[in-house]
Protein backbone atom coordinates (compact mmCIF):
# COMPACT_ATOMS: atom_id res chain seq x y z
CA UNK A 1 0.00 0.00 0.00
CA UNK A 2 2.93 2.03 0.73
CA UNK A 3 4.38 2.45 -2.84
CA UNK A 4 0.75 2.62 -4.00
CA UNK A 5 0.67 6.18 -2.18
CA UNK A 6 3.62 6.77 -3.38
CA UNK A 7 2.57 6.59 -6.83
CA UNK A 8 -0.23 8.21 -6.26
CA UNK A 9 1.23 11.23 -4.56
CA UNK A 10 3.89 11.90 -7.37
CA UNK A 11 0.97 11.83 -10.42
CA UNK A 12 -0.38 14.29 -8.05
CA UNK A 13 2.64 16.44 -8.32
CA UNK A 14 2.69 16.04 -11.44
CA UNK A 15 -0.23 17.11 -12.10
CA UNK A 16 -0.12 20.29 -9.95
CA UNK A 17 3.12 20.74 -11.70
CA UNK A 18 1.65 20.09 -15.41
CA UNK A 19 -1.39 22.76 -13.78
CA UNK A 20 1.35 25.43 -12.89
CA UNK A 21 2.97 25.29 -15.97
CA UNK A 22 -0.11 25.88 -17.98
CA UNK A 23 -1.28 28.67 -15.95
CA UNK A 24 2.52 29.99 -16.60
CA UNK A 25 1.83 29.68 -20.03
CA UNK A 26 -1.56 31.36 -20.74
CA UNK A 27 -0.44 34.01 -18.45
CA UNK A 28 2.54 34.37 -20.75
CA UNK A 29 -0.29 33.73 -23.84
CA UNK A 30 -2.86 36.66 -22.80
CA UNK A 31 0.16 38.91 -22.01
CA UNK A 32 1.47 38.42 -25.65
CA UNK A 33 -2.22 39.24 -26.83
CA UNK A 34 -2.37 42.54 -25.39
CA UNK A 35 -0.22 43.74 -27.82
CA UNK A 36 -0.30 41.44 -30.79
CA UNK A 37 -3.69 41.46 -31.85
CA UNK A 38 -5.83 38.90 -33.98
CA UNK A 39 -2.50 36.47 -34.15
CA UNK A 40 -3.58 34.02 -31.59
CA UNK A 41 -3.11 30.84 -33.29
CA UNK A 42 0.33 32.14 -34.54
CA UNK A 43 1.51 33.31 -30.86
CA UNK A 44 -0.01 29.81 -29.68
CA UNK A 45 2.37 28.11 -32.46
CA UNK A 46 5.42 30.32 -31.29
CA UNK A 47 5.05 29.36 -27.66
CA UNK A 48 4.50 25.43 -28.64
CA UNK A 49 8.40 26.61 -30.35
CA UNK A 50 9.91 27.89 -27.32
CA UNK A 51 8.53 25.37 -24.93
CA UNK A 52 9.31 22.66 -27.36
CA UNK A 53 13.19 24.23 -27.32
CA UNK A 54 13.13 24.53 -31.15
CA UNK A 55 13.15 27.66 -34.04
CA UNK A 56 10.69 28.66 -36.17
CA UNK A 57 10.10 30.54 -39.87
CA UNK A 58 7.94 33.30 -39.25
CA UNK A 59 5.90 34.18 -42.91
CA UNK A 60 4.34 36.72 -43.54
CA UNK A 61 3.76 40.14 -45.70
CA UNK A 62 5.43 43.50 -43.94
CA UNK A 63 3.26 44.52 -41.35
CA UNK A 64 1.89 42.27 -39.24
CA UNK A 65 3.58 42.77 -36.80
CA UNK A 66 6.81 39.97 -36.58
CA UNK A 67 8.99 42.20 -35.16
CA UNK A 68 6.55 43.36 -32.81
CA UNK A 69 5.65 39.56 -32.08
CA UNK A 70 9.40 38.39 -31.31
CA UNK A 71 10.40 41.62 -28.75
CA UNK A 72 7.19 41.18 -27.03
CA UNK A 73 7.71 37.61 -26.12
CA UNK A 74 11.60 38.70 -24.87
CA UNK A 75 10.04 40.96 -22.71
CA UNK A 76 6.80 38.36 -21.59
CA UNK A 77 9.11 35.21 -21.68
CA UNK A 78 12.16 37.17 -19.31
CA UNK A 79 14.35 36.03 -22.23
CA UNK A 80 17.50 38.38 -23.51
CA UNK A 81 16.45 39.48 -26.57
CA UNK A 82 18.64 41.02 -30.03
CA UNK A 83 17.56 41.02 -34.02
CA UNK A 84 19.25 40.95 -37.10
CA UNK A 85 18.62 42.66 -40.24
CA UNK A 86 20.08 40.13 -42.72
CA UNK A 87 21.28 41.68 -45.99
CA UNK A 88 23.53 40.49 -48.96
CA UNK A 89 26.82 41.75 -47.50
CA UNK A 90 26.07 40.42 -43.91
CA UNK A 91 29.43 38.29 -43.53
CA UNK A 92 29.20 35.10 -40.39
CA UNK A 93 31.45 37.46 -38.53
CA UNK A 94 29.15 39.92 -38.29
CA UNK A 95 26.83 37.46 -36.44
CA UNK A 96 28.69 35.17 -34.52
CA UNK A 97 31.43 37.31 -33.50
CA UNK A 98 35.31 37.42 -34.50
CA UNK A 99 38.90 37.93 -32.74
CA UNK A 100 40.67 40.88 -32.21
CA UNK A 101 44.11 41.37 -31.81
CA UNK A 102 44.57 43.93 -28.49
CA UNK A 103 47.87 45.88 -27.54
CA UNK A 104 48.42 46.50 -23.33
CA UNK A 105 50.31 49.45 -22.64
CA UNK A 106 52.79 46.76 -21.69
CA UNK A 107 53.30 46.36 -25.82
CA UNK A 108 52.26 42.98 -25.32
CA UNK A 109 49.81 41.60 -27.70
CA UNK A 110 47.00 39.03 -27.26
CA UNK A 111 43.96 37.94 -28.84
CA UNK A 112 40.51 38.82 -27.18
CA UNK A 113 36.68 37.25 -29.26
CA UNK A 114 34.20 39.94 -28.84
CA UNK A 115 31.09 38.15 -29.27
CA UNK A 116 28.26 38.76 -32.01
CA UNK A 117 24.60 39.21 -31.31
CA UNK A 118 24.08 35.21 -31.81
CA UNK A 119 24.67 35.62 -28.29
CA UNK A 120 20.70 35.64 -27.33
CA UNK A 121 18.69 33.77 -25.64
CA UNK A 122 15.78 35.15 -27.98
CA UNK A 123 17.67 35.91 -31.61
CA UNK A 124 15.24 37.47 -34.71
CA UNK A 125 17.02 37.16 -38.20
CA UNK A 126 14.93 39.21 -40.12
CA UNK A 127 14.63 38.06 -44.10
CA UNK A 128 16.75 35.15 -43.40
CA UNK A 129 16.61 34.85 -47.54
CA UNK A 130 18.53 37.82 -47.68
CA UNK A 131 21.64 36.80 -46.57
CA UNK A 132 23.92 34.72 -48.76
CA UNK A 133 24.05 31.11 -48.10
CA UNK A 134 27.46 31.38 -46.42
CA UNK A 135 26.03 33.69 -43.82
CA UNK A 136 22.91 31.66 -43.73
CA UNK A 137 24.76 28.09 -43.19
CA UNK A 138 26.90 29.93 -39.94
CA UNK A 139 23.64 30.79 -38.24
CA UNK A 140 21.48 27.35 -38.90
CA UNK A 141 25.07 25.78 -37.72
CA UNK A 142 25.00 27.50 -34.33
CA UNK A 143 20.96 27.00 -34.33
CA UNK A 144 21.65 23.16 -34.78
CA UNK A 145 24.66 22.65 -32.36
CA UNK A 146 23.84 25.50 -29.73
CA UNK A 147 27.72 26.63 -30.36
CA UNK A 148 30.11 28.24 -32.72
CA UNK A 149 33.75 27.73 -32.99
CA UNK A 150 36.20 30.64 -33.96
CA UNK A 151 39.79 30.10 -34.39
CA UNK A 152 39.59 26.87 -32.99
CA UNK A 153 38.07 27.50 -30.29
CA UNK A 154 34.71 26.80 -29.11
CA UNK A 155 31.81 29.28 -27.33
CA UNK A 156 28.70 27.84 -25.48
CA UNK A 157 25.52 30.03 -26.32
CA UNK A 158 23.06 31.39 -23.58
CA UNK A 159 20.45 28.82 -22.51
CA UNK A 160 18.06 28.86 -23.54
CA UNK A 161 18.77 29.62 -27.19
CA UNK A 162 15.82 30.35 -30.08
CA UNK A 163 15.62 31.66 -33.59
CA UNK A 164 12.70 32.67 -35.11
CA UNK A 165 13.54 33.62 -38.53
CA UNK A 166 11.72 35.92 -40.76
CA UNK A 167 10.81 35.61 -44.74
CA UNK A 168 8.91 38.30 -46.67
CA UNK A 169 6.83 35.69 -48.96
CA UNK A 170 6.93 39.19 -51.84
CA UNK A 171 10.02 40.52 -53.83
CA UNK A 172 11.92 37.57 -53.77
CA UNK A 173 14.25 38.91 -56.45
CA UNK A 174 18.02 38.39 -55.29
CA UNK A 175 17.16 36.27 -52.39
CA UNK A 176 18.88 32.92 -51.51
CA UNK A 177 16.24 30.34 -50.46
CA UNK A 178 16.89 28.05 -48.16
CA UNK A 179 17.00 24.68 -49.00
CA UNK A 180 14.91 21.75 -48.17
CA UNK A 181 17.97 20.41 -46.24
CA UNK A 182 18.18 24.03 -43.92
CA UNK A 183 14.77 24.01 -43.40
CA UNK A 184 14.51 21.02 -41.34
CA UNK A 185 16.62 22.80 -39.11
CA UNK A 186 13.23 24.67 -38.39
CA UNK A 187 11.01 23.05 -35.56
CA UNK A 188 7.98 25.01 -36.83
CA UNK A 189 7.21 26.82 -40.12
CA UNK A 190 4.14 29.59 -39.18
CA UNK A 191 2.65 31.49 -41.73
CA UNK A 192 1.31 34.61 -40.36
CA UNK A 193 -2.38 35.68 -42.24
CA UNK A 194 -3.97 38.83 -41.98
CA UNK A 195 -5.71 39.74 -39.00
CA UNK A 196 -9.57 39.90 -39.33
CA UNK A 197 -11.91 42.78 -39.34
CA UNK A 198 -12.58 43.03 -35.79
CA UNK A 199 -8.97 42.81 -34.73
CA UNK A 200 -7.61 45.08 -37.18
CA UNK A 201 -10.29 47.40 -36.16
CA UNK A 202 -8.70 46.86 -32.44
CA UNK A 203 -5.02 47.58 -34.20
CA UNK A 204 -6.82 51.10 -35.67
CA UNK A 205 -8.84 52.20 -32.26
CA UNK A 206 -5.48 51.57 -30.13
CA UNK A 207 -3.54 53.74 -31.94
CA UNK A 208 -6.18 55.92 -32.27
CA UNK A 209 -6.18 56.58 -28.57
CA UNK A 210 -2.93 57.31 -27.82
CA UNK A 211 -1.52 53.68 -27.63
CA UNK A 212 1.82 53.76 -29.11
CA UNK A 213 2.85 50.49 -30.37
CA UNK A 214 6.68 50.67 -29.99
CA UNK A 215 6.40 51.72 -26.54
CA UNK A 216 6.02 48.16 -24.92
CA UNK A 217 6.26 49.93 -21.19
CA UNK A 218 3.10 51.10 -21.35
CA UNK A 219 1.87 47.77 -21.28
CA UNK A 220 0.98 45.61 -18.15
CA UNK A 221 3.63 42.46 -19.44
CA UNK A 222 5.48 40.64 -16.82
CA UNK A 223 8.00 38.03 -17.14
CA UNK A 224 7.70 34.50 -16.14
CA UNK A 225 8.51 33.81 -12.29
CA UNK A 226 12.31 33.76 -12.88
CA UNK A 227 15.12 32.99 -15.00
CA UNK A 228 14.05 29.34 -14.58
CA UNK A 229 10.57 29.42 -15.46
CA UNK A 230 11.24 28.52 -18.95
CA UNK A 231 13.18 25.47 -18.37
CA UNK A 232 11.05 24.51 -16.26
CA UNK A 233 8.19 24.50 -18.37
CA UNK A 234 10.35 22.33 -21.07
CA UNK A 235 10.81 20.10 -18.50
CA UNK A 236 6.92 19.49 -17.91
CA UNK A 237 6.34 19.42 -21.55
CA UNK A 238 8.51 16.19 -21.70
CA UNK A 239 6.28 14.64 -18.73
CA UNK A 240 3.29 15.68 -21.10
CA UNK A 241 1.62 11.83 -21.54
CA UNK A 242 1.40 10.32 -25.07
CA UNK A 243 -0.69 7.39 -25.05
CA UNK A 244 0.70 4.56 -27.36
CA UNK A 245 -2.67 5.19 -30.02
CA UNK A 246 -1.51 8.72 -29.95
CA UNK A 247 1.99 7.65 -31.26
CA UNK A 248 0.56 5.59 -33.84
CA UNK A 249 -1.71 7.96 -35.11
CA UNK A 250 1.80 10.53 -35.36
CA UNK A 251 3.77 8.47 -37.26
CA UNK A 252 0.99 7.35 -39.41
CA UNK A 253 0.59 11.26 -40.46
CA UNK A 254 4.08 11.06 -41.20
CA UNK A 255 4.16 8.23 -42.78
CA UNK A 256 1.70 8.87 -45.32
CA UNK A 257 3.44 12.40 -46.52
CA UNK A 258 5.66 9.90 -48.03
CA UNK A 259 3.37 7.89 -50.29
CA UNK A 260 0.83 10.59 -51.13
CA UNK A 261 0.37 11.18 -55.03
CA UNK A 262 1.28 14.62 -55.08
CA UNK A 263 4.59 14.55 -53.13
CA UNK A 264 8.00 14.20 -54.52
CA UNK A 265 9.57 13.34 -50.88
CA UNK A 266 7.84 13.42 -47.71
CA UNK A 267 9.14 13.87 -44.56
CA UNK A 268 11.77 12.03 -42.43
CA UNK A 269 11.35 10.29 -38.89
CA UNK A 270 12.96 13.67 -37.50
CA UNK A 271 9.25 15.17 -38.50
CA UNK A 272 7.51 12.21 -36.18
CA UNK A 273 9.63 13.37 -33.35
CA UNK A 274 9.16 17.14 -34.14
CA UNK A 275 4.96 16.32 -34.31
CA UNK A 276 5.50 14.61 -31.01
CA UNK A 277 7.25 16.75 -29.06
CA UNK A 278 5.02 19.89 -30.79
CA UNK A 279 1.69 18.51 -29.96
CA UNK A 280 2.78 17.96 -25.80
CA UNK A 281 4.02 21.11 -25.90
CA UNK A 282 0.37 22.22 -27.48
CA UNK A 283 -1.39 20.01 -24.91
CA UNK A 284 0.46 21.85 -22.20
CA UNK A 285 -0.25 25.53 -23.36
CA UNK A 286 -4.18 24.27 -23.12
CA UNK A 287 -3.93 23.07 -19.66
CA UNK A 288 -3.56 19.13 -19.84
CA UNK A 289 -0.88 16.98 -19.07
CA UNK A 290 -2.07 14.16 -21.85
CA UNK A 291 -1.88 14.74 -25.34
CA UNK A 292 -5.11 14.15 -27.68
CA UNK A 293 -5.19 13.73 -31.94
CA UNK A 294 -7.16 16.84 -32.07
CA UNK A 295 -3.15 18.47 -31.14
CA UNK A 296 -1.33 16.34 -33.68
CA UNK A 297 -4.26 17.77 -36.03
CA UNK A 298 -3.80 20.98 -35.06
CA UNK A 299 -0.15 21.57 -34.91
CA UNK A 300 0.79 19.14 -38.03
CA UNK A 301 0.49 22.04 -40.64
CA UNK A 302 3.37 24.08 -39.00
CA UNK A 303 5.16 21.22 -37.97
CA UNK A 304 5.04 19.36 -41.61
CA UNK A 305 4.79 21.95 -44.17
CA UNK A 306 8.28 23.07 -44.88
CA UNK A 307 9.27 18.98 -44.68
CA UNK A 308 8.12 17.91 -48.08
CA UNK A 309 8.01 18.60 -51.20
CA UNK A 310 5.39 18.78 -54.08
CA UNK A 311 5.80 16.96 -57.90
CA UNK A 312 5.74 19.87 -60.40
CA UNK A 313 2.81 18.64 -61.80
CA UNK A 314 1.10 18.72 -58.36
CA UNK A 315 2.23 22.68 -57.97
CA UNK A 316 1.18 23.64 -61.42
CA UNK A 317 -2.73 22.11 -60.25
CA UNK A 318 -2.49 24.47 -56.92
CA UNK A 319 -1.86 21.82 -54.47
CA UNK A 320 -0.36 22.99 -51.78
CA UNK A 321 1.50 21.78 -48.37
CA UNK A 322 -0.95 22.90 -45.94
CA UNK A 323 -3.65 20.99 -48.76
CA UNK A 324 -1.73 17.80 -48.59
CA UNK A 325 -1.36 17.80 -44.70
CA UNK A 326 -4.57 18.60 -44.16
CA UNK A 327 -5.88 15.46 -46.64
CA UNK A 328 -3.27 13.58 -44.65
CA UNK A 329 -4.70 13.68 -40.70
CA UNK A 330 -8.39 13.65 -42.19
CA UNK A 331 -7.31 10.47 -43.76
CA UNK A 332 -5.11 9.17 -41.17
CA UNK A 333 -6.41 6.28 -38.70
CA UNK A 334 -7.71 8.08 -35.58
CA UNK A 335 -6.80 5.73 -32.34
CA UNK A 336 -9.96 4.36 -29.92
């Protein structure tokens, strides 16, 4: 009877813990949507990102508000926050840092790294697809290993460490895509739509009355707890349950981007794990501790979209990704 209590009184931690978290989060959530308005789906998907420790591809037309979206989670989350403007001429240096060579009034001379703005916990690269590839491979690199290495020698970044990326889906004329291969490097892809008429008539009557959007201190946002709230709610995300028909039903949406008529290459068993850890993380931010196929459903578009790829023939019809994926969990076998 003993270890039955026992049992019993750590699933009841748990679950406080799980209950905790999720209050953290929509906290976090509602504080976001203060100042981003009509996005809620999109600052739902970039919260699943951070809490699922991954980057995401934010994309979307000039002027709804990415920039806006990315300092006002720094500022919600407690997270150090920097962005860069990519352009063609942006060399790695210029965002991971480089050595310089220092003279003491001694005369003696020594090397000293002065470190780039990689350095963030919370890092916006604005029009990623502006950058050359060079520039673009040094930051998905550091993104992928969580460290760079300059003249041989290696430096840790901050924990925790997230991109979200930008792409302006217009004037792509002497951009650099990034290839399929990069892209994976992405935890989430989330396009960002227009807002609708009653929030962008919210957007028009706060300005209107005085509410200047670039002045984020005259809004009531407050951090998480601490410093450690974040990793903390990673770590509940992991204890997240995932009943066994729940798995099934993941990698069977997976599975079947691979064999569906209109897709050259589907994705890879790095997806399954991505969909996975995405949907506890989704399950978490709506105040469960057990995941449900309605959050594979719901998260696979973001999750899957920039993971395969179409036959011509399918693209010159108008199929699309988010078409495909969304043919995909209709048709996938739902557990009991």
């Amino acid at each position: 009877m003993a270890g039955v209590d026992s049992v019993e009184k750590l699933e009841d931690v748990i679950v406080r813990s799980a209950e905790q978290v999720a209050g953290q989060i929509r906290a976090a959530k509602d504080a976001i949507s203060t100042v981003i308005f009509g996005q809620d789906r999109v600052i739902e998907n970039t919260l699943v990102t951070i809490l699922s420790g991954g980057h995401a591809l934010l994309i979307g037309v000039p002027g709804l508000a990415k920039t806006k979206l990315v300092e006002t989670l720094g500022i919600t989350l407690g997270l150090d926050a920097k962005r860069i403007q990519f352009t063609p001429d942006l060399m790695p240096s210029d965002i991971l840092g480089a050595e310089v060579l220092d003279e003491s009034s001694s005369g003696k001379r020594s090397f000293r790294f002065i470190s780039g703005p990689v350095f963030a916990q919370l890092l916006m690269a604005d029009e990623i697809n502006r950058a050359s590839p060079r520039t673009q491979s040094a930051l998905l690199q550091a993104m992928q290993e969580q460290h760079i290495t300059v003249a041989g020698a290696r430096h840790d970044l901050p924990k925790p460490f997230h991109v979200l990326a930008t792409q302006n889906p217009l004037e792509q004329e002497g951009t650099y895509p990034l290839p399929e291969a990069q892209l994976d490097r992405f935890l989430l892809k989330i396009i960002l739509p227009y807002p609708t008429l009653e929030a962008e008539h919210d957007i028009v009557a706060n300005w209107n009355s005085g509410f200047n959007a670039r002045r984020l201190d005259r809004v009531d946002i407050h951090p998480l707890s601490d410093a450690d709230a974040i990793s903390r709610c990673r770590a509940m995300v992991r204890e997240v349950k995932m009943e066994e028909g729940v798995q099934h039903y993941v990698v069977d949406v997976v599975r079947r981007t691979r064999a569906h008529p209109s897709v050259l290459y589907g994705a890879s068993p790095r997806a399954s794990v991505a969909l996975l850890l995405c949907s506890k993380a989704l399950a978490a931010i709506r105040g469960r501790d057990f995941t449900t196929p309605d959050d594979v459903r719901d998260i696979a578009r973001p999750v899957l979209r920039h993971r395969l790829a179409l036959r011509a023939e399918a693209e010159l019809e108008g199929v699309t990704p988010d078409g495909v994926i969304t043919d995909i969990v209709q048709a996938a076998e739902v557990p009991r």
